[in-house]
C-alpha atoms as a PDB file:
ATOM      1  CA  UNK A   1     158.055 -11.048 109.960  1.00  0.00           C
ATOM      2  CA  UNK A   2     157.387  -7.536 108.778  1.00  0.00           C
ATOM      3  CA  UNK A   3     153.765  -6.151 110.479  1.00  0.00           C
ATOM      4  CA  UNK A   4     153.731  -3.172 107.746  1.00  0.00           C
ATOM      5  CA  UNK A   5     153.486  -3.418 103.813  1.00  0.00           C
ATOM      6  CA  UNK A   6     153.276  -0.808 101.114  1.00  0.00           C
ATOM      7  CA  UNK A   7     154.035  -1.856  97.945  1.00  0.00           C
ATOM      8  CA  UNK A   8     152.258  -0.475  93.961  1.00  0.00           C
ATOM      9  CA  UNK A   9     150.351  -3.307  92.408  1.00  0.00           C
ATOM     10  CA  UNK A  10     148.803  -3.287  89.388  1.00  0.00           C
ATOM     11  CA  UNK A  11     144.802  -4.466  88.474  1.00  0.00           C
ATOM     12  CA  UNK A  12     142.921  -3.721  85.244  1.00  0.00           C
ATOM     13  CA  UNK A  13     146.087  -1.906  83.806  1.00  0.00           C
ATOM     14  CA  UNK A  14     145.761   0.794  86.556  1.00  0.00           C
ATOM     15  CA  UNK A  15     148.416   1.035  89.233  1.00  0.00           C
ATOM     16  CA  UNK A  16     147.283   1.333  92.711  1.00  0.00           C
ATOM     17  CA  UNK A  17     148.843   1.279  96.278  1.00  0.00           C
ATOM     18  CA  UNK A  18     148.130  -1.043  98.742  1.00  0.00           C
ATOM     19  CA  UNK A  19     148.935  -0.241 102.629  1.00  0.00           C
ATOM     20  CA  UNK A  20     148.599  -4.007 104.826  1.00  0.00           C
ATOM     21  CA  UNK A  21     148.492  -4.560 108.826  1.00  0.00           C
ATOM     22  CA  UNK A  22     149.082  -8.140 108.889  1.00  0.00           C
ATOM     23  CA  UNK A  23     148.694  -8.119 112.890  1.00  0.00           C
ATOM     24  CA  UNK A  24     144.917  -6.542 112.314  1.00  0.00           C
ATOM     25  CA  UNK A  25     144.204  -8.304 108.705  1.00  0.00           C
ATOM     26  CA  UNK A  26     143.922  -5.257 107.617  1.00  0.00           C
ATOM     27  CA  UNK A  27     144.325  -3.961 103.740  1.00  0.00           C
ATOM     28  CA  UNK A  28     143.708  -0.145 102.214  1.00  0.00           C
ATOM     29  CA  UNK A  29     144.073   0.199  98.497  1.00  0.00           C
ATOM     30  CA  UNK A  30     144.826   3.716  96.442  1.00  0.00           C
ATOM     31  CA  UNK A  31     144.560   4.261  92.967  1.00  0.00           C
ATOM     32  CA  UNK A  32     146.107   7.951  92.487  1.00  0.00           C
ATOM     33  CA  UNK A  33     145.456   8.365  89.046  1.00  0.00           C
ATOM     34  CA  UNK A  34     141.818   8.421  89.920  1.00  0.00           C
ATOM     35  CA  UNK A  35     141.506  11.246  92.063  1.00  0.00           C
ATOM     36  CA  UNK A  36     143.543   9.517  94.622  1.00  0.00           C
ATOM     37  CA  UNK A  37     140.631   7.714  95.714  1.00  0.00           C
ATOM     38  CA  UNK A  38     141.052   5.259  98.574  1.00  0.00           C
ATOM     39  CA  UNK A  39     138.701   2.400  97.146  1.00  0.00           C
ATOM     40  CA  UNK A  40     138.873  -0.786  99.742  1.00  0.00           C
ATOM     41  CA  UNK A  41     139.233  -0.564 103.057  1.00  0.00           C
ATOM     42  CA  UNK A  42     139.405  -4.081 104.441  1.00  0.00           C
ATOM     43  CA  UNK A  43     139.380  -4.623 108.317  1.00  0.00           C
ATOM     44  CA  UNK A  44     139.480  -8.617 109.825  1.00  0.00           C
ATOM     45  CA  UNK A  45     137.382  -9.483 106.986  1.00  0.00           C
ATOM     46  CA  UNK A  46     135.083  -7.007 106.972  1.00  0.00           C
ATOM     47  CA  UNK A  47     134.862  -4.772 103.773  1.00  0.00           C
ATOM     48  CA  UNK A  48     134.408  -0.577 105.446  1.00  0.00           C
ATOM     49  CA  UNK A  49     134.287   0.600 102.052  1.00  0.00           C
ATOM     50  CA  UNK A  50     131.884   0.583  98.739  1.00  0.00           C
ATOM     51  CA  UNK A  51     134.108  -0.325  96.177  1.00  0.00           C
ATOM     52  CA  UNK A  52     133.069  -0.086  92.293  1.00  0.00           C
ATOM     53  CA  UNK A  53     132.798  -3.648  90.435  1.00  0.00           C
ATOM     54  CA  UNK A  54     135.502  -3.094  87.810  1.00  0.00           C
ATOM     55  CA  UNK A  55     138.022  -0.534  88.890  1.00  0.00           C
ATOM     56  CA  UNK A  56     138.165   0.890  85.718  1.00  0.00           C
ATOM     57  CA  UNK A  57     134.911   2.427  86.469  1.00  0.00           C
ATOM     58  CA  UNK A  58     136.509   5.247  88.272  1.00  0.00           C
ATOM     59  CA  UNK A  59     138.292   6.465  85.333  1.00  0.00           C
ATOM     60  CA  UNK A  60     135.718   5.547  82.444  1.00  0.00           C
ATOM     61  CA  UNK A  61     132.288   5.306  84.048  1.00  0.00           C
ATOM     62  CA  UNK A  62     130.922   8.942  84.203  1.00  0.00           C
ATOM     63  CA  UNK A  63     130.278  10.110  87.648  1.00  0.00           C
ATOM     64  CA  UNK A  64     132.083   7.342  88.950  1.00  0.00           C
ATOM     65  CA  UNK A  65     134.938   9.511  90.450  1.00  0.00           C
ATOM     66  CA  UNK A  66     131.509  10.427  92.732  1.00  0.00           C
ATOM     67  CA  UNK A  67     130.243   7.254  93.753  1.00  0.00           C
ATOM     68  CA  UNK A  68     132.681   5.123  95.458  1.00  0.00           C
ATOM     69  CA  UNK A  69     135.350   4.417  97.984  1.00  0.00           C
ATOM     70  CA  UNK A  70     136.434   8.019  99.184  1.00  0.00           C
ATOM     71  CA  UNK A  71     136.563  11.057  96.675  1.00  0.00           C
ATOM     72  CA  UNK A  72     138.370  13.935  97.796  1.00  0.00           C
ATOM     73  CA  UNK A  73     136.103  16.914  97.431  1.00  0.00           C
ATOM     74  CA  UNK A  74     137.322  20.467  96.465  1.00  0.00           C
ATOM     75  CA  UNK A  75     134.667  22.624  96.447  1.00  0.00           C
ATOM     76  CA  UNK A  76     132.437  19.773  98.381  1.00  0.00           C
ATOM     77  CA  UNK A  77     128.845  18.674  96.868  1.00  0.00           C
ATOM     78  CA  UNK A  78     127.174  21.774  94.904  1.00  0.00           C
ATOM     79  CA  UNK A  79     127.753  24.974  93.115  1.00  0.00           C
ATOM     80  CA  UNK A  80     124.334  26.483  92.282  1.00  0.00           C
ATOM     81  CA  UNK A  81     124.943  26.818  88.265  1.00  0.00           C
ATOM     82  CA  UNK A  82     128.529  26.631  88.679  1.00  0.00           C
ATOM     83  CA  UNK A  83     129.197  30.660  89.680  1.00  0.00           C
ATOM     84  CA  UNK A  84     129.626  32.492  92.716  1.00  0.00           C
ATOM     85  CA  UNK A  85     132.044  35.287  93.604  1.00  0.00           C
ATOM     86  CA  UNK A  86     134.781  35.719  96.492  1.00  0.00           C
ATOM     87  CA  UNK A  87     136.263  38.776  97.499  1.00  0.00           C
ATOM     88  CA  UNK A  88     135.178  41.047  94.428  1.00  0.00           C
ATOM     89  CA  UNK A  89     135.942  38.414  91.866  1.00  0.00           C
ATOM     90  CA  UNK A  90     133.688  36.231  89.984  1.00  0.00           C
ATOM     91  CA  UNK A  91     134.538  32.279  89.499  1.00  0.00           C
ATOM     92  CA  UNK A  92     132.759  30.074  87.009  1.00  0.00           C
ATOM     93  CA  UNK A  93     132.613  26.343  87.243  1.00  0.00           C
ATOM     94  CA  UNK A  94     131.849  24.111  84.771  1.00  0.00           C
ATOM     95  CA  UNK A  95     128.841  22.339  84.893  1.00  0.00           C
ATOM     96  CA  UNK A  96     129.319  18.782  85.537  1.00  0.00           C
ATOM     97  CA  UNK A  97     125.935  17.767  86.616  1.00  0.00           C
ATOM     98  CA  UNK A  98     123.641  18.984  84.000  1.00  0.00           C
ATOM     99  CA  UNK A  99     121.905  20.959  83.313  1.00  0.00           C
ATOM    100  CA  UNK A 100     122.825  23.499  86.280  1.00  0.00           C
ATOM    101  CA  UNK A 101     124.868  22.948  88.860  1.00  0.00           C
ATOM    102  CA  UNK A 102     128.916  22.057  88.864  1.00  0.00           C
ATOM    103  CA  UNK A 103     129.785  19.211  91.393  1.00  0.00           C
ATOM    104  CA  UNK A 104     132.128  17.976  93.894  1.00  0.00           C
ATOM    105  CA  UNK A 105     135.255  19.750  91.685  1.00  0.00           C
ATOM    106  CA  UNK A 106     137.743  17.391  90.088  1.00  0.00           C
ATOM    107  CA  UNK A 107     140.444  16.849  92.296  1.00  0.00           C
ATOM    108  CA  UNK A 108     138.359  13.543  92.889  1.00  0.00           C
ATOM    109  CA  UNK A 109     138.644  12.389  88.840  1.00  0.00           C
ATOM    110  CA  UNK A 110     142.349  13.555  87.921  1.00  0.00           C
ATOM    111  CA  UNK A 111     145.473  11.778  88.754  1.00  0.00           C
ATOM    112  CA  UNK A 112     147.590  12.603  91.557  1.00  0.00           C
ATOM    113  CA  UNK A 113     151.036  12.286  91.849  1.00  0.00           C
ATOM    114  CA  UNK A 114     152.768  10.080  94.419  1.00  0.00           C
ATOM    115  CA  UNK A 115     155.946  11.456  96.681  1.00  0.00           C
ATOM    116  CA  UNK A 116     156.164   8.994  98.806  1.00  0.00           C
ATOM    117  CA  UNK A 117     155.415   5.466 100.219  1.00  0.00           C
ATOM    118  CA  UNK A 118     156.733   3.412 103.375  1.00  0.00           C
ATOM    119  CA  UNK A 119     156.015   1.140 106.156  1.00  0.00           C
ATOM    120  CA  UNK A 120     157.779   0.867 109.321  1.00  0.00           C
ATOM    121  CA  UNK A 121     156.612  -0.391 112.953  1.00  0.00           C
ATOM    122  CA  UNK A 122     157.118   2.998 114.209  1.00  0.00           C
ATOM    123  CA  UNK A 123     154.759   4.433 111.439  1.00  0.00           C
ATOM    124  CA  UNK A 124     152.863   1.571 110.048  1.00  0.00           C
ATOM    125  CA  UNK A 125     152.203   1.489 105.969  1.00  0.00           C
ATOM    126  CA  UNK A 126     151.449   4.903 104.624  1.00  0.00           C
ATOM    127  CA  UNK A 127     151.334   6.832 101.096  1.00  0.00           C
ATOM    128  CA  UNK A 128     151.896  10.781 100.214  1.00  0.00           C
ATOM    129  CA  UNK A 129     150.354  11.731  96.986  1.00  0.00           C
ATOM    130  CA  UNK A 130     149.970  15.489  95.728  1.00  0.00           C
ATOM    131  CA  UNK A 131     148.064  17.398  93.446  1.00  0.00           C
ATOM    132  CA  UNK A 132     149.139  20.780  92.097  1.00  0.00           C
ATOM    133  CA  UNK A 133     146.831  23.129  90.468  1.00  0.00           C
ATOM    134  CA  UNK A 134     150.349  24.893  88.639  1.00  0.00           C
ATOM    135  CA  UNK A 135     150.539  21.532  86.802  1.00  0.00           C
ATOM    136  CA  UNK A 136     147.141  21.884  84.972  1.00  0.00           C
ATOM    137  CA  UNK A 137     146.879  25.059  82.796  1.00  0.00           C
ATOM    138  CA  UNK A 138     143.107  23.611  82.003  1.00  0.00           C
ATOM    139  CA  UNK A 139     141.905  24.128  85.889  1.00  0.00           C
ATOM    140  CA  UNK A 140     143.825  27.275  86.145  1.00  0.00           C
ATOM    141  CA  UNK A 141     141.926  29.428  83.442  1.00  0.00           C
ATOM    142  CA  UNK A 142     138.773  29.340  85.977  1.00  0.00           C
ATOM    143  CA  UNK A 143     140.636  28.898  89.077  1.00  0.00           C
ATOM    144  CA  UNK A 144     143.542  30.929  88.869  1.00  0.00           C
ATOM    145  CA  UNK A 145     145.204  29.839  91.860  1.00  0.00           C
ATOM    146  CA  UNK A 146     148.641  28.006  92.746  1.00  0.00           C
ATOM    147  CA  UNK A 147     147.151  25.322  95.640  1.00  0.00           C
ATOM    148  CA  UNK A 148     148.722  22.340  95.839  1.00  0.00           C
ATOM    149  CA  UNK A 149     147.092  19.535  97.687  1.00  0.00           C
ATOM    150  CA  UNK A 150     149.000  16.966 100.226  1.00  0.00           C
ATOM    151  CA  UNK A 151     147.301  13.487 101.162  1.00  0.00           C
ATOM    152  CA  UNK A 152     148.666  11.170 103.757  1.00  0.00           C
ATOM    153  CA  UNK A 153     146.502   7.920 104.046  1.00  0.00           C
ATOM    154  CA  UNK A 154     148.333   6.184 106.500  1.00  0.00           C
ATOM    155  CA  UNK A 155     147.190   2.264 108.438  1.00  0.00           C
ATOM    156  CA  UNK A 156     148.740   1.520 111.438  1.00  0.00           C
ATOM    157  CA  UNK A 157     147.265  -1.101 114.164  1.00  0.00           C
ATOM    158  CA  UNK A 158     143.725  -1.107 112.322  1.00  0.00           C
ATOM    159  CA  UNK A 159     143.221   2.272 111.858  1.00  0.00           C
ATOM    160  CA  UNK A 160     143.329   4.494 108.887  1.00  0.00           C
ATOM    161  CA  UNK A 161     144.309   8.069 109.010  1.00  0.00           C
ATOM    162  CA  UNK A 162     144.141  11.037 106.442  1.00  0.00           C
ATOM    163  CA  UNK A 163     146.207  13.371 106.766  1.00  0.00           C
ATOM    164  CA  UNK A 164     145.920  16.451 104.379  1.00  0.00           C
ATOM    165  CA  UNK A 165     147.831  19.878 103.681  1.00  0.00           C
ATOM    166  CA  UNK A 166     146.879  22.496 101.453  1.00  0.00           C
ATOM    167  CA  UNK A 167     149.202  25.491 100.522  1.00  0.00           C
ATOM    168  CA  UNK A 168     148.562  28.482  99.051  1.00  0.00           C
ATOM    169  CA  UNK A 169     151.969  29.143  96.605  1.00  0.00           C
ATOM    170  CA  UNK A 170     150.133  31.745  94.696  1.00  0.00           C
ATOM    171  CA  UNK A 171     150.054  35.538  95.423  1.00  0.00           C
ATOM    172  CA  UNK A 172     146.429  36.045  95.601  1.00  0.00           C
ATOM    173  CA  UNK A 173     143.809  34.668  98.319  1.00  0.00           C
ATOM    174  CA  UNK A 174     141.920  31.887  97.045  1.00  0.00           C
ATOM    175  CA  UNK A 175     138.365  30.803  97.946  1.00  0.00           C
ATOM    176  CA  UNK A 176     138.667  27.356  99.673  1.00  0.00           C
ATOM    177  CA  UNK A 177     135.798  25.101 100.411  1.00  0.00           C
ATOM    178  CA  UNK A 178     137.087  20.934 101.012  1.00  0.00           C
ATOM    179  CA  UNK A 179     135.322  17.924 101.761  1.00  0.00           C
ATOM    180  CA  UNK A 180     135.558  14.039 102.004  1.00  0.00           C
ATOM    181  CA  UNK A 181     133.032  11.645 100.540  1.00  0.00           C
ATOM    182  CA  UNK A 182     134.087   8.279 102.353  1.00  0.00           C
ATOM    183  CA  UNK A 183     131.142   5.586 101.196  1.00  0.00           C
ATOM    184  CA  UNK A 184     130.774   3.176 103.932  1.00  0.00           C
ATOM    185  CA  UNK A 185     129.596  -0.800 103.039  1.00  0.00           C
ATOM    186  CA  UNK A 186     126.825  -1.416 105.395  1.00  0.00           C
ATOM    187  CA  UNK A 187     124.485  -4.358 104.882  1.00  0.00           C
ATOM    188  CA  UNK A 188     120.802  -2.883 104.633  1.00  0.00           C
ATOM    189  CA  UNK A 189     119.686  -5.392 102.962  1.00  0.00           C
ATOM    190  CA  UNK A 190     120.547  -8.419 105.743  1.00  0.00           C
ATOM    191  CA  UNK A 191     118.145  -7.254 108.045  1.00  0.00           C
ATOM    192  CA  UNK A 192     120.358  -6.280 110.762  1.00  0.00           C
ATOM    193  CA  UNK A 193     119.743  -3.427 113.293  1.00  0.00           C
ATOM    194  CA  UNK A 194     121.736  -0.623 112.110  1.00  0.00           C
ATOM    195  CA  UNK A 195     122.563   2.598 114.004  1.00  0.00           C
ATOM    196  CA  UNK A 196     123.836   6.371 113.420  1.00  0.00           C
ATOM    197  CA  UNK A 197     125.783   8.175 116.096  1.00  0.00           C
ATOM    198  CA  UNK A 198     126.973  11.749 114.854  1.00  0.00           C
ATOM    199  CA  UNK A 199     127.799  14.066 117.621  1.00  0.00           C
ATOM    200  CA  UNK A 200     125.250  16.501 116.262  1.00  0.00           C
ATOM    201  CA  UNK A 201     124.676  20.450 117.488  1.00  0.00           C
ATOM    202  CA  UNK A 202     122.283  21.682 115.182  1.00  0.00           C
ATOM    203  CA  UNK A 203     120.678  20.541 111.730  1.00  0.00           C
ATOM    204  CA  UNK A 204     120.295  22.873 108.778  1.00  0.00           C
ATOM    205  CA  UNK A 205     117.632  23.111 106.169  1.00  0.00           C
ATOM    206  CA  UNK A 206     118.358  21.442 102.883  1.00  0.00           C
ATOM    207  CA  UNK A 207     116.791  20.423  99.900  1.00  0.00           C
ATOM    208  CA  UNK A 208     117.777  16.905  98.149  1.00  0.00           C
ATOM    209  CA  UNK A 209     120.823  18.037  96.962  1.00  0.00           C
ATOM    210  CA  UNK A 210     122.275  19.787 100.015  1.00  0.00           C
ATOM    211  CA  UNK A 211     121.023  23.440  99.514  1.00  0.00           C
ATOM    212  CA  UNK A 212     120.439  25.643 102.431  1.00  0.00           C
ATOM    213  CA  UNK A 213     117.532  26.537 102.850  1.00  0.00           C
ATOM    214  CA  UNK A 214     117.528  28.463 106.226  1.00  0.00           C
ATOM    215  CA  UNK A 215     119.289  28.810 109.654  1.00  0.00           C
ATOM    216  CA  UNK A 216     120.094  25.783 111.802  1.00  0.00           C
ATOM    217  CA  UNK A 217     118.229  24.515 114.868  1.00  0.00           C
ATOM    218  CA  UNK A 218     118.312  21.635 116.968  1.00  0.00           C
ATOM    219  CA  UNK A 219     115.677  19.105 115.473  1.00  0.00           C
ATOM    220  CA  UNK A 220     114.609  15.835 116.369  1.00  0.00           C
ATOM    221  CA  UNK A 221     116.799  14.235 113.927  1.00  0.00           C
ATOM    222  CA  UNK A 222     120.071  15.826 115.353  1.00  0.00           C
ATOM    223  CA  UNK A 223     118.986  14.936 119.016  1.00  0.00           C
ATOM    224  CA  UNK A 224     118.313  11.168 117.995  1.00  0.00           C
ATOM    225  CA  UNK A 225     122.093  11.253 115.946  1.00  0.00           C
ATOM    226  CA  UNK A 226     123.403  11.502 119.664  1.00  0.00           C
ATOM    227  CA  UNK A 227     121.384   8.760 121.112  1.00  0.00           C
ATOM    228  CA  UNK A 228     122.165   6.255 118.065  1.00  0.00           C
ATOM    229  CA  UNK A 229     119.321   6.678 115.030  1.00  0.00           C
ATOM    230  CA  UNK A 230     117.641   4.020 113.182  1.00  0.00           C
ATOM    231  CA  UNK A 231     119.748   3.773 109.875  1.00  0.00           C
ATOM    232  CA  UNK A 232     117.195   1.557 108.421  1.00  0.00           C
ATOM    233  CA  UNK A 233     114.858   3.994 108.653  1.00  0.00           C
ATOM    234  CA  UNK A 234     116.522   6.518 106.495  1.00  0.00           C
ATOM    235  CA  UNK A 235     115.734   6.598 102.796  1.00  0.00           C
ATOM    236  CA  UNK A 236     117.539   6.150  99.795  1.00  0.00           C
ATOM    237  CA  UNK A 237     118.924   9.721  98.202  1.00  0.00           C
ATOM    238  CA  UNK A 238     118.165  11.018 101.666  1.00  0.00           C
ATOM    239  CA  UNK A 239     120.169  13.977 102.436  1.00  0.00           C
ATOM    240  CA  UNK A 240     121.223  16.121 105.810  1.00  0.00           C
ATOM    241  CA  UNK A 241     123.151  18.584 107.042  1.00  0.00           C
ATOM    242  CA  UNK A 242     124.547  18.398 110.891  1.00  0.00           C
ATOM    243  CA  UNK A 243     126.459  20.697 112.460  1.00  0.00           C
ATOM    244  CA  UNK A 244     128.785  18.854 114.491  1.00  0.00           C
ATOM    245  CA  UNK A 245     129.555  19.492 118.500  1.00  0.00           C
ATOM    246  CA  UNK A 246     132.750  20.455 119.877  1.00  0.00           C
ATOM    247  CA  UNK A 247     135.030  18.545 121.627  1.00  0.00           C
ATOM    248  CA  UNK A 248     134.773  14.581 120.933  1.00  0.00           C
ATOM    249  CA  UNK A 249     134.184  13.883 117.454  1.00  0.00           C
ATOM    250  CA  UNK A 250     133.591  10.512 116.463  1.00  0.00           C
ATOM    251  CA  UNK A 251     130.795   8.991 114.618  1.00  0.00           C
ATOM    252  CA  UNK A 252     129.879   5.510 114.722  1.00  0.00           C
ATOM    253  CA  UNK A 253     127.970   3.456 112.350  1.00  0.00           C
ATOM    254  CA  UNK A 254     126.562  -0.035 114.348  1.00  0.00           C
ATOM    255  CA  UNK A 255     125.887  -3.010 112.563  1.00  0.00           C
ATOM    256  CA  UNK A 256     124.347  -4.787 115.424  1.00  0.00           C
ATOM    257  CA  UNK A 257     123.538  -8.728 114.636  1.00  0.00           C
ATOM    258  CA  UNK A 258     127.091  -8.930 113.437  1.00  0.00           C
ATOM    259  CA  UNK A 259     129.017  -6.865 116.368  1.00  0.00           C
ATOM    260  CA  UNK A 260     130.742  -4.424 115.370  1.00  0.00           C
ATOM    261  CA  UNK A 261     130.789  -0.741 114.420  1.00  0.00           C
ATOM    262  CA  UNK A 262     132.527   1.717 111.976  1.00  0.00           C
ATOM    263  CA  UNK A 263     133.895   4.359 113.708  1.00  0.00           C
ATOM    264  CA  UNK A 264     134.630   7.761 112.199  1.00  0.00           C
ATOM    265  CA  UNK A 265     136.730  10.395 114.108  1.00  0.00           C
ATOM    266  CA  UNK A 266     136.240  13.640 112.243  1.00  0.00           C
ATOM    267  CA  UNK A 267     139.235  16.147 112.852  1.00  0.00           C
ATOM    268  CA  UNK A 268     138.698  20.228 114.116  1.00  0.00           C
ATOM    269  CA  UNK A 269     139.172  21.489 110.867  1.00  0.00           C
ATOM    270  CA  UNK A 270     135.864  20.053 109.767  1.00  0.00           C
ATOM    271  CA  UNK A 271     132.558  21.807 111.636  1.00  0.00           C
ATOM    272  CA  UNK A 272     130.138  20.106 109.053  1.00  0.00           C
ATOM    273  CA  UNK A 273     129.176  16.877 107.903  1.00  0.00           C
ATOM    274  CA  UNK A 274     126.445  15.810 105.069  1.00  0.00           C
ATOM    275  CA  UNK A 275     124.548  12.553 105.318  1.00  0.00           C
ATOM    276  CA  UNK A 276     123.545  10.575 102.413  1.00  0.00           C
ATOM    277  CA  UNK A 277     122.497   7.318 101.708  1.00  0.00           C
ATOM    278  CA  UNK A 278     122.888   6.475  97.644  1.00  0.00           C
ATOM    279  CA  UNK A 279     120.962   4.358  96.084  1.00  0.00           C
ATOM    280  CA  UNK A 280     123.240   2.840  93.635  1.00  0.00           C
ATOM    281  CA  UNK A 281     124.876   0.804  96.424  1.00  0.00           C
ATOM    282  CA  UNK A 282     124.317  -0.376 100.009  1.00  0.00           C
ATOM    283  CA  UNK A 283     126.459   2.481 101.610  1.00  0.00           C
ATOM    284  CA  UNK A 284     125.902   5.271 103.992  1.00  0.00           C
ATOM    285  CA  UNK A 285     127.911   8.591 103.763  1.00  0.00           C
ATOM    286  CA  UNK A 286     129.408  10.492 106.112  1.00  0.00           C
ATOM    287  CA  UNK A 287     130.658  13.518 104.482  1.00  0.00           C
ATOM    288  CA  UNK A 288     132.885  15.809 106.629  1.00  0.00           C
ATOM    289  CA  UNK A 289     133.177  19.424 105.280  1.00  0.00           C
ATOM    290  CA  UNK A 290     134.989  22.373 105.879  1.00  0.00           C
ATOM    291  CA  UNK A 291     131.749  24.655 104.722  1.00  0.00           C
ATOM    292  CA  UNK A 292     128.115  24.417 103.667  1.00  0.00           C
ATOM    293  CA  UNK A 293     127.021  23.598 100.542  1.00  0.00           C
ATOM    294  CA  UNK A 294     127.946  26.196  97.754  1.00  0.00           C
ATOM    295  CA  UNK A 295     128.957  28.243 101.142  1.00  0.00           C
ATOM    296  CA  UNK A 296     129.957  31.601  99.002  1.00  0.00           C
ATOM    297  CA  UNK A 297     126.367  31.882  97.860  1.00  0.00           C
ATOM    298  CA  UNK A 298     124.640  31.921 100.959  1.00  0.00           C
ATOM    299  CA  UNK A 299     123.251  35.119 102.398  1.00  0.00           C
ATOM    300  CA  UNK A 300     125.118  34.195 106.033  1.00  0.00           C
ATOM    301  CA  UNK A 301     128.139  35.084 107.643  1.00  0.00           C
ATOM    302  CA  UNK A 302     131.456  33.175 107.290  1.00  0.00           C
ATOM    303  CA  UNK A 303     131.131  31.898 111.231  1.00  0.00           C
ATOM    304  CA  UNK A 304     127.963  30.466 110.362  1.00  0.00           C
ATOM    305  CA  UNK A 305     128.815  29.253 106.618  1.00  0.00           C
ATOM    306  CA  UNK A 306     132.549  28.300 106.506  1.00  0.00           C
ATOM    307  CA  UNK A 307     132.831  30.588 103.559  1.00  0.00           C
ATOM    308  CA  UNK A 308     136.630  31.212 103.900  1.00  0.00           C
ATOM    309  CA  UNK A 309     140.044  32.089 101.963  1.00  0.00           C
ATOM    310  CA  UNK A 310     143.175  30.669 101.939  1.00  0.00           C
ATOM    311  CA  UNK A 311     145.493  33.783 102.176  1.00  0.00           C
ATOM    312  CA  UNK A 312     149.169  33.543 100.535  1.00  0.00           C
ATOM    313  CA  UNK A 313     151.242  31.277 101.765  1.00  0.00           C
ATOM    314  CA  UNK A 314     148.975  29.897 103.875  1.00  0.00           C
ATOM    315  CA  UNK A 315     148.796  26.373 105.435  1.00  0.00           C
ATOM    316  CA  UNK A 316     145.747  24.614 106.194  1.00  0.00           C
ATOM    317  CA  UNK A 317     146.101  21.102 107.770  1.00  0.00           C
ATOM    318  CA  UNK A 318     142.696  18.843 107.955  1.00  0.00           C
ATOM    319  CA  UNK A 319     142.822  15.099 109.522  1.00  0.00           C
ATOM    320  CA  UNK A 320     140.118  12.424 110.159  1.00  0.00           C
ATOM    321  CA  UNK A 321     140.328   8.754 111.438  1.00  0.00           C
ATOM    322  CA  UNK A 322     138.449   5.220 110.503  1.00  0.00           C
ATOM    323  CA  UNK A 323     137.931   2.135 112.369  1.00  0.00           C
ATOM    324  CA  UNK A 324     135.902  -0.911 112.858  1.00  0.00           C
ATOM    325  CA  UNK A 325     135.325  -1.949 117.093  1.00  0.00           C
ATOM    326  CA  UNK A 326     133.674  -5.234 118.186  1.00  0.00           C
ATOM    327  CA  UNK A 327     130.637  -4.521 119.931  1.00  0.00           C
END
């Protein structure tokens, strides 16, 4: 019997992907053509992930792109009224979250295209979907760069990797700023004893929707991330941003009266992470980002905000890492 599975289903009329580990009882689903969003995550029973009600949602339900499962972010959370300027030229966003401020991009709302699907022993059950900025004239006119996007969500013995690659094919340096939204399912309302481990270096400033607001410092939040904070404690539309150690990089979510954790092992390439805890669903983020918020704004150097290019030709590889441990 065949440990590894990945096969295209279809639900609601929408085709999606599903990736199985029948040794773990494990089960990811993909639906590509909506933002390539990995929706369920399903580990020995446990549900990792928020997933919508109806599926449809994420194509119909405005926002919904936003809200569930694991949007791929590109620029990540907010640009202040949709306009900022990189290396002497001026980019202007639209505004998707009236009335000021454009949000998360749209590689997490349009459809992807797949390249490739498998499952081995060797390799376990993986999919390769791209997106290509060339193939959408639309995006282009205010982001006049060739990128193309590379996703590898792959499941092998429990664990669920991302793998992603982003070229430059155009001529000109682009402005790059990337992010993951992952919405993990944790049960505040069960009255279990629920901890937050982030390997945390500093905290910045922010307001309640992620803008800096100064420089970072070590605060009594980001020392109680390393010792394991109370998750209970944090409110709905609560919103911070860590600056993550070196080294070591996992962060753990515990869900303690059941026994067991969610474990997230963020990769280099990401120095940043945002917390948030919606309140449309009982889910805790952990966002991992490659900048600060709206990072080409900021009156800060590029060590300190992440603001960076993508020069032609350039390859930049990002990874991260999910799992649930019995405690």
């Amino acid at each position: 019997m065949k440990t590894y599975s990945a096969k295209p289903l279809e639900k609601m009329g929408l085709q999606i992907y599903e990736l199985s580990d029948s040794q773990s009882r494990s089960t990811v689903e993909i639906i590509p053509e909506a933002g390539n969003n990995l929706y369920r995550f399903e580990c020995d029973g446990r549900q990792v992930m928020l997933s919508p009600d109806s599926l449809s949602a994420l194509k119909s339900e405005p926002m919904a792109s936003f809200k569930y499962g694991t949007p791929i972010l590109f620029p990540p959370n907010r640009i202040k009224n949709g306009t900022y300027r990189f290396r002497g030229r001026s980019y202007r966003l639209p505004i998707n979250e009236p009335p000021d401020h454009h949000l998360h991009g749209e590689l997490c709302s349009r459809a992807w295209e797949v390249v490739g699907s498998g499952a081995s022993q060797e390799e376990g059950a993986y999919l390769i979907s791209r997106f290509r900025y060339a193939d959408h004239p639309d995006l282009l006119a205010y982001f006049p760069h060739e990128l193309v996007f590379t996703v590898k969500y792959r499941l092998y013995e429990g664990r669920l990797y991302f793998h992603g690659t982003i070229v430059n094919e155009g001529k000109e340096a682009a402005p790059f700023a990337f992010g993951l939204h992952p919405y993990f399912n944790i049960p505040f309302d069960a009255g279990e004893r629920l901890t937050l481990n982030v390997p945390a270096k500093e905290e910045w400033p922010v307001t309640n929707q992620a803008f800096v607001t100064g420089l970072p410092s070590v605060t009594p939040f980001a020392a109680a991330l390393n010792e394991g904070a109370a998750l209970a404690e944090i409110p709905p539309l609560d919103c911070s941003l860590i600056a993550l150690s070196e080294g070591e990089r996992t962060c753990r979510i515990g869900i303690g009266e059941q026994g067991y954790s969610i474990a997230f092992r963020i990769g280099e390439g990401f120095p940043y992470v945002v917390l948030f805890r919606p309140d449309w669903g009982a889910a805790y983020s952990i966002e991992p980002y490659t900048c600060l918020t709206d990072p080409f704004n900021l009156p800060y150097g590029e060590e300190l905000t992440g603001a960076r290019g993508i020069e032609p030709g350039e390859v930049i590889k990002l990874s991260a890492s999910i799992w649930v441990d019995s405690v």
